[in-house]
N, C-alpha and C. Protein backbone atom coordinates (compact mmCIF):
# COMPACT_ATOMS: atom_id res chain seq x y z
N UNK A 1 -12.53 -17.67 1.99
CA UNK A 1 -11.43 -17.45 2.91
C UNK A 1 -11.33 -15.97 3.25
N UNK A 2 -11.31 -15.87 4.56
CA UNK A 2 -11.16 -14.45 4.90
C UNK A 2 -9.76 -13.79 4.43
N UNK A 3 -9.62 -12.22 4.05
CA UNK A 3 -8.37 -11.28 3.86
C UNK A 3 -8.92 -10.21 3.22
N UNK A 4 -8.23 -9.34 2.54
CA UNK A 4 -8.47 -8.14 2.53
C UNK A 4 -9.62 -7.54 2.02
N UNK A 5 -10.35 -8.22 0.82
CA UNK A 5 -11.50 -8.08 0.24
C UNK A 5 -12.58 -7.74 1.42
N UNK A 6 -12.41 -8.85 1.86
CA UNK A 6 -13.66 -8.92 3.48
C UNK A 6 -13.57 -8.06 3.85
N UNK A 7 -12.31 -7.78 4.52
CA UNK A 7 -11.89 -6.63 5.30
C UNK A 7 -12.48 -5.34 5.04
N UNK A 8 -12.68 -5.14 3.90
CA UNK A 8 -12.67 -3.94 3.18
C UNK A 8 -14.14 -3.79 2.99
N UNK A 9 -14.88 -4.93 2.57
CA UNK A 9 -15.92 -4.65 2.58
C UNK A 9 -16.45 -4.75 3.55
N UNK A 10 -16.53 -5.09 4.77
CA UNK A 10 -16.78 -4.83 6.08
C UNK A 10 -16.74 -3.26 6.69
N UNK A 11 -15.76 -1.81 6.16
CA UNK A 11 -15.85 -1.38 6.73
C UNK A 11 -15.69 0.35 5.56
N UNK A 12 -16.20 -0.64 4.02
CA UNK A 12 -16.27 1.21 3.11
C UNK A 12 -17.83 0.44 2.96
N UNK A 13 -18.53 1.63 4.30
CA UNK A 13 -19.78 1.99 4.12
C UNK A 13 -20.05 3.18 4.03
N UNK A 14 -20.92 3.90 3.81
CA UNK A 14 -21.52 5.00 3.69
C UNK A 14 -21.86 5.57 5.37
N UNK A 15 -21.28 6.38 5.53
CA UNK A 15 -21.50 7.17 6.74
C UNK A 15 -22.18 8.52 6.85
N UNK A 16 -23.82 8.53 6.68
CA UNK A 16 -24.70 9.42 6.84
C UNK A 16 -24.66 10.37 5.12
N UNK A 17 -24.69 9.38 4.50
CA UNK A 17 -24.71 9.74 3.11
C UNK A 17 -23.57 9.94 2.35
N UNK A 18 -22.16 9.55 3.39
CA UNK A 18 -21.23 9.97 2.78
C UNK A 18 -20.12 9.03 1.97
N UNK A 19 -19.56 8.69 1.65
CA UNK A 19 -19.19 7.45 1.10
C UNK A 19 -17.17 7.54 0.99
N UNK A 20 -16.79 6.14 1.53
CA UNK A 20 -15.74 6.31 1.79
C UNK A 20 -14.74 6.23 0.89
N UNK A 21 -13.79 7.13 0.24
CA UNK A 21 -12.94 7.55 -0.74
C UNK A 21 -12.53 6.29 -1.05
N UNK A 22 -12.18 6.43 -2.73
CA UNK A 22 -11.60 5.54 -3.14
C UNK A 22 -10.20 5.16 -3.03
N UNK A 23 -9.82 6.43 -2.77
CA UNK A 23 -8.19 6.67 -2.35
C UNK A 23 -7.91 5.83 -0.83
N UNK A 24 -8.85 5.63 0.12
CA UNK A 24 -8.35 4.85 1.20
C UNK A 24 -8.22 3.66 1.32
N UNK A 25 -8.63 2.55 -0.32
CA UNK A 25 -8.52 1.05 0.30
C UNK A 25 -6.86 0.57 -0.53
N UNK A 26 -6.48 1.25 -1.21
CA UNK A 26 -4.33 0.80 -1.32
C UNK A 26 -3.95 1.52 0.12
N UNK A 27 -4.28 2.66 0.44
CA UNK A 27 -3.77 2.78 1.84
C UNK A 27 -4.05 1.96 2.91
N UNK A 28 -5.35 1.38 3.04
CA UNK A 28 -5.67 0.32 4.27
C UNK A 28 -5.21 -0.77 3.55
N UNK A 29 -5.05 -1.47 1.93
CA UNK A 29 -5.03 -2.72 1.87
C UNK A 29 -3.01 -2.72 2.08
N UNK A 30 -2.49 -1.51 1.93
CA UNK A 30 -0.83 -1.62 2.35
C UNK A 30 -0.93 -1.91 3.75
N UNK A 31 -1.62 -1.28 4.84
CA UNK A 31 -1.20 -1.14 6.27
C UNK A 31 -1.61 -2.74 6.41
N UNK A 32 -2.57 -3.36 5.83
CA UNK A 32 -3.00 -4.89 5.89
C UNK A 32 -2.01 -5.95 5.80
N UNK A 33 -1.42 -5.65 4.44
CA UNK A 33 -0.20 -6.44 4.50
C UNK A 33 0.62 -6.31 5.20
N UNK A 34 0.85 -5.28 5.41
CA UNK A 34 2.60 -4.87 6.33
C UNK A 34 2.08 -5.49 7.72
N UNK A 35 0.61 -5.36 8.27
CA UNK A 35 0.96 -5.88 9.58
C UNK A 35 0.81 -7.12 9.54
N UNK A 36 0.81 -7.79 8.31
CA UNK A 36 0.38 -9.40 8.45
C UNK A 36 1.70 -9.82 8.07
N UNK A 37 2.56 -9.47 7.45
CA UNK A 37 3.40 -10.09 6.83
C UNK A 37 4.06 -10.40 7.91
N UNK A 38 5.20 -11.60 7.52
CA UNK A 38 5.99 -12.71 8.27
C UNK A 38 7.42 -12.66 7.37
N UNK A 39 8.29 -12.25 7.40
CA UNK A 39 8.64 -11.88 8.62
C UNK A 39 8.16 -10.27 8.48
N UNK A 40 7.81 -8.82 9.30
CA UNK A 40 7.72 -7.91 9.96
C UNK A 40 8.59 -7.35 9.32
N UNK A 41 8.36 -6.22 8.16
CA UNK A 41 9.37 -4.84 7.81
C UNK A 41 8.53 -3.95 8.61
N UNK A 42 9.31 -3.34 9.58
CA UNK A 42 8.99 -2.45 10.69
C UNK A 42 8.75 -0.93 9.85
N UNK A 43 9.79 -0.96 8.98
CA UNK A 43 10.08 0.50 7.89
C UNK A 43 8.63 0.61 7.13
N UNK A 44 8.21 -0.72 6.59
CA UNK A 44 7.45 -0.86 5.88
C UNK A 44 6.16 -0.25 6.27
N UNK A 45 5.49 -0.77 7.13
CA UNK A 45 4.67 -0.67 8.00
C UNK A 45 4.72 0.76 8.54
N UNK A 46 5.51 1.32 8.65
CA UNK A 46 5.72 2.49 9.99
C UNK A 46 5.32 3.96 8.77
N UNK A 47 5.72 3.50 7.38
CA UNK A 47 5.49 4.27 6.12
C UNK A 47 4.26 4.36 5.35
N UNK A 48 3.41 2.94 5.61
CA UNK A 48 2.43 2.74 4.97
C UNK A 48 1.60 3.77 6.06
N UNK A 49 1.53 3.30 7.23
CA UNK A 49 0.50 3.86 8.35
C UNK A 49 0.99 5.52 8.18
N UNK A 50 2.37 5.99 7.84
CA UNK A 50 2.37 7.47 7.94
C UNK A 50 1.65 7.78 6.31
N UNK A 51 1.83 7.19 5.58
CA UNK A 51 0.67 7.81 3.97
C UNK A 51 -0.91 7.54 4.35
N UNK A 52 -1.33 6.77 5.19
CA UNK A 52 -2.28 6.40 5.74
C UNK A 52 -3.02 7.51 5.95
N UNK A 53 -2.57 7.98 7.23
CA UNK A 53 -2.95 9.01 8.01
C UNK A 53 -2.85 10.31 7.60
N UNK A 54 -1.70 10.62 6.31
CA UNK A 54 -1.64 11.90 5.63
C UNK A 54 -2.58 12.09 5.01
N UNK A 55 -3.19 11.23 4.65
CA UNK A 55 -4.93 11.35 3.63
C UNK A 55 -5.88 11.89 4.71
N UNK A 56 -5.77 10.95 5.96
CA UNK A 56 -6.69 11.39 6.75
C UNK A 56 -6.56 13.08 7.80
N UNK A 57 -5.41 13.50 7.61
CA UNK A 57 -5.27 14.71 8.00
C UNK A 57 -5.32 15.33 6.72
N UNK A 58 -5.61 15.51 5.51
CA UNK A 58 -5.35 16.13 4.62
C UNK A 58 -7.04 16.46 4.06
N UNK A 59 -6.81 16.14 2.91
CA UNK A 59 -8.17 16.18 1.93
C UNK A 59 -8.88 14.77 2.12
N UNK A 60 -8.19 13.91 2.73
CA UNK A 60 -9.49 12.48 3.20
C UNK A 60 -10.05 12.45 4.37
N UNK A 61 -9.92 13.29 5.19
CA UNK A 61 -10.70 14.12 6.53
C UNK A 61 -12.14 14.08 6.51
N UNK A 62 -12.59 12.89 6.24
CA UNK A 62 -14.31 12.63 5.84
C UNK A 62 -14.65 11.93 7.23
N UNK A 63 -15.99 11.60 7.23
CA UNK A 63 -16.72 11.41 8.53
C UNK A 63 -16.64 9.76 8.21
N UNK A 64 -16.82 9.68 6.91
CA UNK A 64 -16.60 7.89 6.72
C UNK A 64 -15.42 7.64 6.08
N UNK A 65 -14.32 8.25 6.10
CA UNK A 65 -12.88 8.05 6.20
C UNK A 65 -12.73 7.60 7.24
N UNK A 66 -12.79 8.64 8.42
CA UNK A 66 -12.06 8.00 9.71
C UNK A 66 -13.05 6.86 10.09
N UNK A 67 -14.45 6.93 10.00
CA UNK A 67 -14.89 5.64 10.79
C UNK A 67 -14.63 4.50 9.97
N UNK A 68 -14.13 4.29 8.71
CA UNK A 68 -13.44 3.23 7.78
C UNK A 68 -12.43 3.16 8.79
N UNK A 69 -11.36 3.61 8.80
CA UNK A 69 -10.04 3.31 9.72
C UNK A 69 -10.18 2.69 10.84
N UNK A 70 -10.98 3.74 11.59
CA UNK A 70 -11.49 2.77 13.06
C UNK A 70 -11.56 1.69 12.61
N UNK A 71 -13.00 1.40 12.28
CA UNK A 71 -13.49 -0.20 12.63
C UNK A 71 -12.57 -0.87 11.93
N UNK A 72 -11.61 -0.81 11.04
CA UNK A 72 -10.56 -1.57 10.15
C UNK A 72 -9.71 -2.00 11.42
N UNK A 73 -9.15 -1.14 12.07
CA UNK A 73 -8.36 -1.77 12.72
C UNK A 73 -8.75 -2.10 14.31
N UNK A 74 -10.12 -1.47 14.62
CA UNK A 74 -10.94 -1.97 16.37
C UNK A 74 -11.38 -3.71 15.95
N UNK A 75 -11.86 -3.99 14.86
CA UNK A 75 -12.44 -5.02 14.52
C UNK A 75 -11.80 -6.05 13.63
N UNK A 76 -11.75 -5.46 12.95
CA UNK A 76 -10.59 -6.70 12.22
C UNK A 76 -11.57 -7.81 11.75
N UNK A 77 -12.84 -7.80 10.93
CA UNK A 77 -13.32 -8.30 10.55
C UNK A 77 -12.87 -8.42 8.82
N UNK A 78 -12.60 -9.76 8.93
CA UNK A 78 -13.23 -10.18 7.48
C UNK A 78 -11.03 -10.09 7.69
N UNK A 79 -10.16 -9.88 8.69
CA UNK A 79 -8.82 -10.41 8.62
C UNK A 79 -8.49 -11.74 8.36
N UNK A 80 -7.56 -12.28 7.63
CA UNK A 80 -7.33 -13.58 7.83
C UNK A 80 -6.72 -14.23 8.75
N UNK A 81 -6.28 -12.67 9.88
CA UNK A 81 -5.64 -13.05 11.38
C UNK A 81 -5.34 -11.93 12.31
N UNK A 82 -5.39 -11.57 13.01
CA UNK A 82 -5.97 -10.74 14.11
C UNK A 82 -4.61 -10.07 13.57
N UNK A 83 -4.31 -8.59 13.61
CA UNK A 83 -2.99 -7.89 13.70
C UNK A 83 -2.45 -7.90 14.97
N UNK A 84 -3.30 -8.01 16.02
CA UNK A 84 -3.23 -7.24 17.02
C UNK A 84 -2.53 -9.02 17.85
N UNK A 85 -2.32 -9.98 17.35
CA UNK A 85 -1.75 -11.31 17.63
C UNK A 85 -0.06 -11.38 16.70
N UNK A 86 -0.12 -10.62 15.86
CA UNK A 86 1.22 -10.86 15.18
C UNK A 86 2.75 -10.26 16.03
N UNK A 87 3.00 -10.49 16.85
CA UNK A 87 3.78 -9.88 17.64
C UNK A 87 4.04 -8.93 17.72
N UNK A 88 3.28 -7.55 17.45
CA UNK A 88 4.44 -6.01 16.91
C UNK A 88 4.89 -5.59 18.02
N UNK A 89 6.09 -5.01 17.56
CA UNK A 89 6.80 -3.96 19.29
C UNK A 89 5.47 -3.41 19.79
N UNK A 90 5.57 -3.50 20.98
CA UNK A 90 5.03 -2.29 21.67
C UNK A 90 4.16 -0.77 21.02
N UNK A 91 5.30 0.03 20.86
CA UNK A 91 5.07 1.48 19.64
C UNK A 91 3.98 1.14 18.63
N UNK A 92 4.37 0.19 17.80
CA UNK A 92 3.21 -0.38 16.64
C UNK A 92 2.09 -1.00 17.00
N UNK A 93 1.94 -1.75 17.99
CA UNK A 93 0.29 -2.26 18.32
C UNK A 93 -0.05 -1.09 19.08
N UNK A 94 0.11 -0.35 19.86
CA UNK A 94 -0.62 0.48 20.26
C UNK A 94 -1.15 1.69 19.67
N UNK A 95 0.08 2.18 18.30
CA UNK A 95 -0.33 3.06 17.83
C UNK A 95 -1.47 2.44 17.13
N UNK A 96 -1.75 0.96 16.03
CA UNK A 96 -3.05 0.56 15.80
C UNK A 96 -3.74 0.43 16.49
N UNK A 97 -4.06 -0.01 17.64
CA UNK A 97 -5.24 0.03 18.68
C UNK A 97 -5.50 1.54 18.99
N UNK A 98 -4.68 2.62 18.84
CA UNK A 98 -5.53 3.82 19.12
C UNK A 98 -5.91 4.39 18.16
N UNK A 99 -5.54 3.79 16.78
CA UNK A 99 -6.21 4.20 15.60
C UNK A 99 -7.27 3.05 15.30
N UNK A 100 -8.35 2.30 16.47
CA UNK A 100 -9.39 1.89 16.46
C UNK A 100 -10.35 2.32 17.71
N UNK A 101 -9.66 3.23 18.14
CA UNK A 101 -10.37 3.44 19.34
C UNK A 101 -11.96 4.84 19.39
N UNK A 102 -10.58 6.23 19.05
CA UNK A 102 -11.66 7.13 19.15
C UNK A 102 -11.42 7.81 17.43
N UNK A 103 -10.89 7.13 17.31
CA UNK A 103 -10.89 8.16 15.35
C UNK A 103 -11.47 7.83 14.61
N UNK A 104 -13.06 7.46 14.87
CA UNK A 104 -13.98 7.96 14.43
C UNK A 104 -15.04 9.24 14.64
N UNK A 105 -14.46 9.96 16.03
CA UNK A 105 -14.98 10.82 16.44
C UNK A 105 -14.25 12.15 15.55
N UNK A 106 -13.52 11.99 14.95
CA UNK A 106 -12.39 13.31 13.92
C UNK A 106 -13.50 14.35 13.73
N UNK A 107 -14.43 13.69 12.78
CA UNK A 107 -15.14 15.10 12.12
C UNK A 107 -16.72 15.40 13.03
N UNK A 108 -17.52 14.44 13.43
CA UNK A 108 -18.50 15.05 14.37
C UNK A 108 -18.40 16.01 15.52
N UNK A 109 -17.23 15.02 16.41
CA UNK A 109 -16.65 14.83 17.73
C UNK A 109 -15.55 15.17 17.85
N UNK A 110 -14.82 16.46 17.46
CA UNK A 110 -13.32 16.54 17.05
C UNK A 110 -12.55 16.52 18.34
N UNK A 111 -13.48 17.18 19.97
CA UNK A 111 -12.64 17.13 20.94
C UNK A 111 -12.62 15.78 21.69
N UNK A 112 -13.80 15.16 21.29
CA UNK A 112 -13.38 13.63 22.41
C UNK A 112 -12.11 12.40 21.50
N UNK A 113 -12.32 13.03 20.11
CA UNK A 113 -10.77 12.29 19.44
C UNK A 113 -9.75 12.58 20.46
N UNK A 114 -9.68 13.95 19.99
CA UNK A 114 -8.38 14.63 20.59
C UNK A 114 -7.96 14.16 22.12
N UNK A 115 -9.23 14.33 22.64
CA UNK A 115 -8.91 13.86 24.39
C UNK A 115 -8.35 12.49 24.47
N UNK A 116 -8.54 11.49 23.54
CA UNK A 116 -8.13 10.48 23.59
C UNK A 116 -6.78 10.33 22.92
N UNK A 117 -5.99 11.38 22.15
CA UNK A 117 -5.07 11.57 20.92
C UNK A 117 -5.30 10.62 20.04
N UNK A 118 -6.49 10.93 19.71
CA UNK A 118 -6.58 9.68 18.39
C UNK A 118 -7.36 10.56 16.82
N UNK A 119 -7.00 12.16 17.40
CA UNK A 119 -6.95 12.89 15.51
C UNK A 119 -6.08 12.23 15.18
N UNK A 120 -6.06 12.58 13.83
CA UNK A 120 -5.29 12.14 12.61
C UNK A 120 -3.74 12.66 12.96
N UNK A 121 -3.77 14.17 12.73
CA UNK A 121 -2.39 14.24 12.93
C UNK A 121 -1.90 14.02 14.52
N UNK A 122 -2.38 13.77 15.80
CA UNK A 122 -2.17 12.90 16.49
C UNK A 122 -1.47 11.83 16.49
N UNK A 123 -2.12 11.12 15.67
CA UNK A 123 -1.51 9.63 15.55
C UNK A 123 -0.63 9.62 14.64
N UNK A 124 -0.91 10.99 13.58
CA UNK A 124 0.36 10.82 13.00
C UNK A 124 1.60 11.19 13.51
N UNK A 125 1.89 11.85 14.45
CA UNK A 125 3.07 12.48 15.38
C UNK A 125 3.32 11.38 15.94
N UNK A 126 2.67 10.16 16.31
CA UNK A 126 3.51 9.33 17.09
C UNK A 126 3.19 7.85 16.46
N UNK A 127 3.23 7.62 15.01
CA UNK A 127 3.88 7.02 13.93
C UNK A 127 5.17 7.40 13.73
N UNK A 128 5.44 9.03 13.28
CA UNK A 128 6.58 9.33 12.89
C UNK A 128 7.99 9.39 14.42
N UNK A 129 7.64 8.98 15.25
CA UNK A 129 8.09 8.77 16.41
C UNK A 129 8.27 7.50 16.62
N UNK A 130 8.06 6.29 16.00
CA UNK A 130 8.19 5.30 15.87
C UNK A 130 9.64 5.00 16.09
């Protein structure tokens, strides 16, 4: 049965020798639950994704950090149900869809993130704007 295990192993690969922190799968396996859960703590969710992203602007600023994040939430493989189907306001699916879009470009590609606002602290400014 697909859920978070899958999930996870679907997307902590090694990115050009680099290997994705151990510290990021309670941060992705919280943002997992919060957007699956039924009924929707908005608080919940809006907190997990801001500790999320503090790793990734901080000391988890790795090349296979952010492309873990991306494809976690562009793909959604190995979910036991699409996030991007669970009804969220507005503010919340989009801020996940642009944290699958270009934030994997953070550490190669730092200006085509940015052009897209999808650095880290980017997305974190408009989490905490939630």
């Amino acid at each position: 049965m697909p859920g978070f295990n899958e999930a996870w192993a679907a997307v902590a690969v090694p990115r050009d020798g680099e290997q994705v922190s151990s510290g990021l799968r309670p941060l992705l396996q919280a943002a997992y639950v919060q957007s699956l859960s039924q009924p929707l703590n908005l608080s919940e969710l809006e907190n997990g994704l801001e500790d999320l992203l503090t790793l990734l602007v901080g000391d988890g600023r790795t090349n296979a950090n952010c492309w873990a994040v991306d494809l976690f939430f562009a793909l959604s493989h190995g979910w036991e149900r699409d996030w991007a189907e669970q009804g969220l306001p507005d503010d919340f699916h989009d801020g996940l869809a642009m944290m699958g879009e270009a934030l994997h470009d953070t550490v190669q590609n730092p200006d085509i993130a940015g052009n897209f606002d999808c650095l880290p602290e980017q997305l974190l400014e408009r989490v905490r704007r939630l």
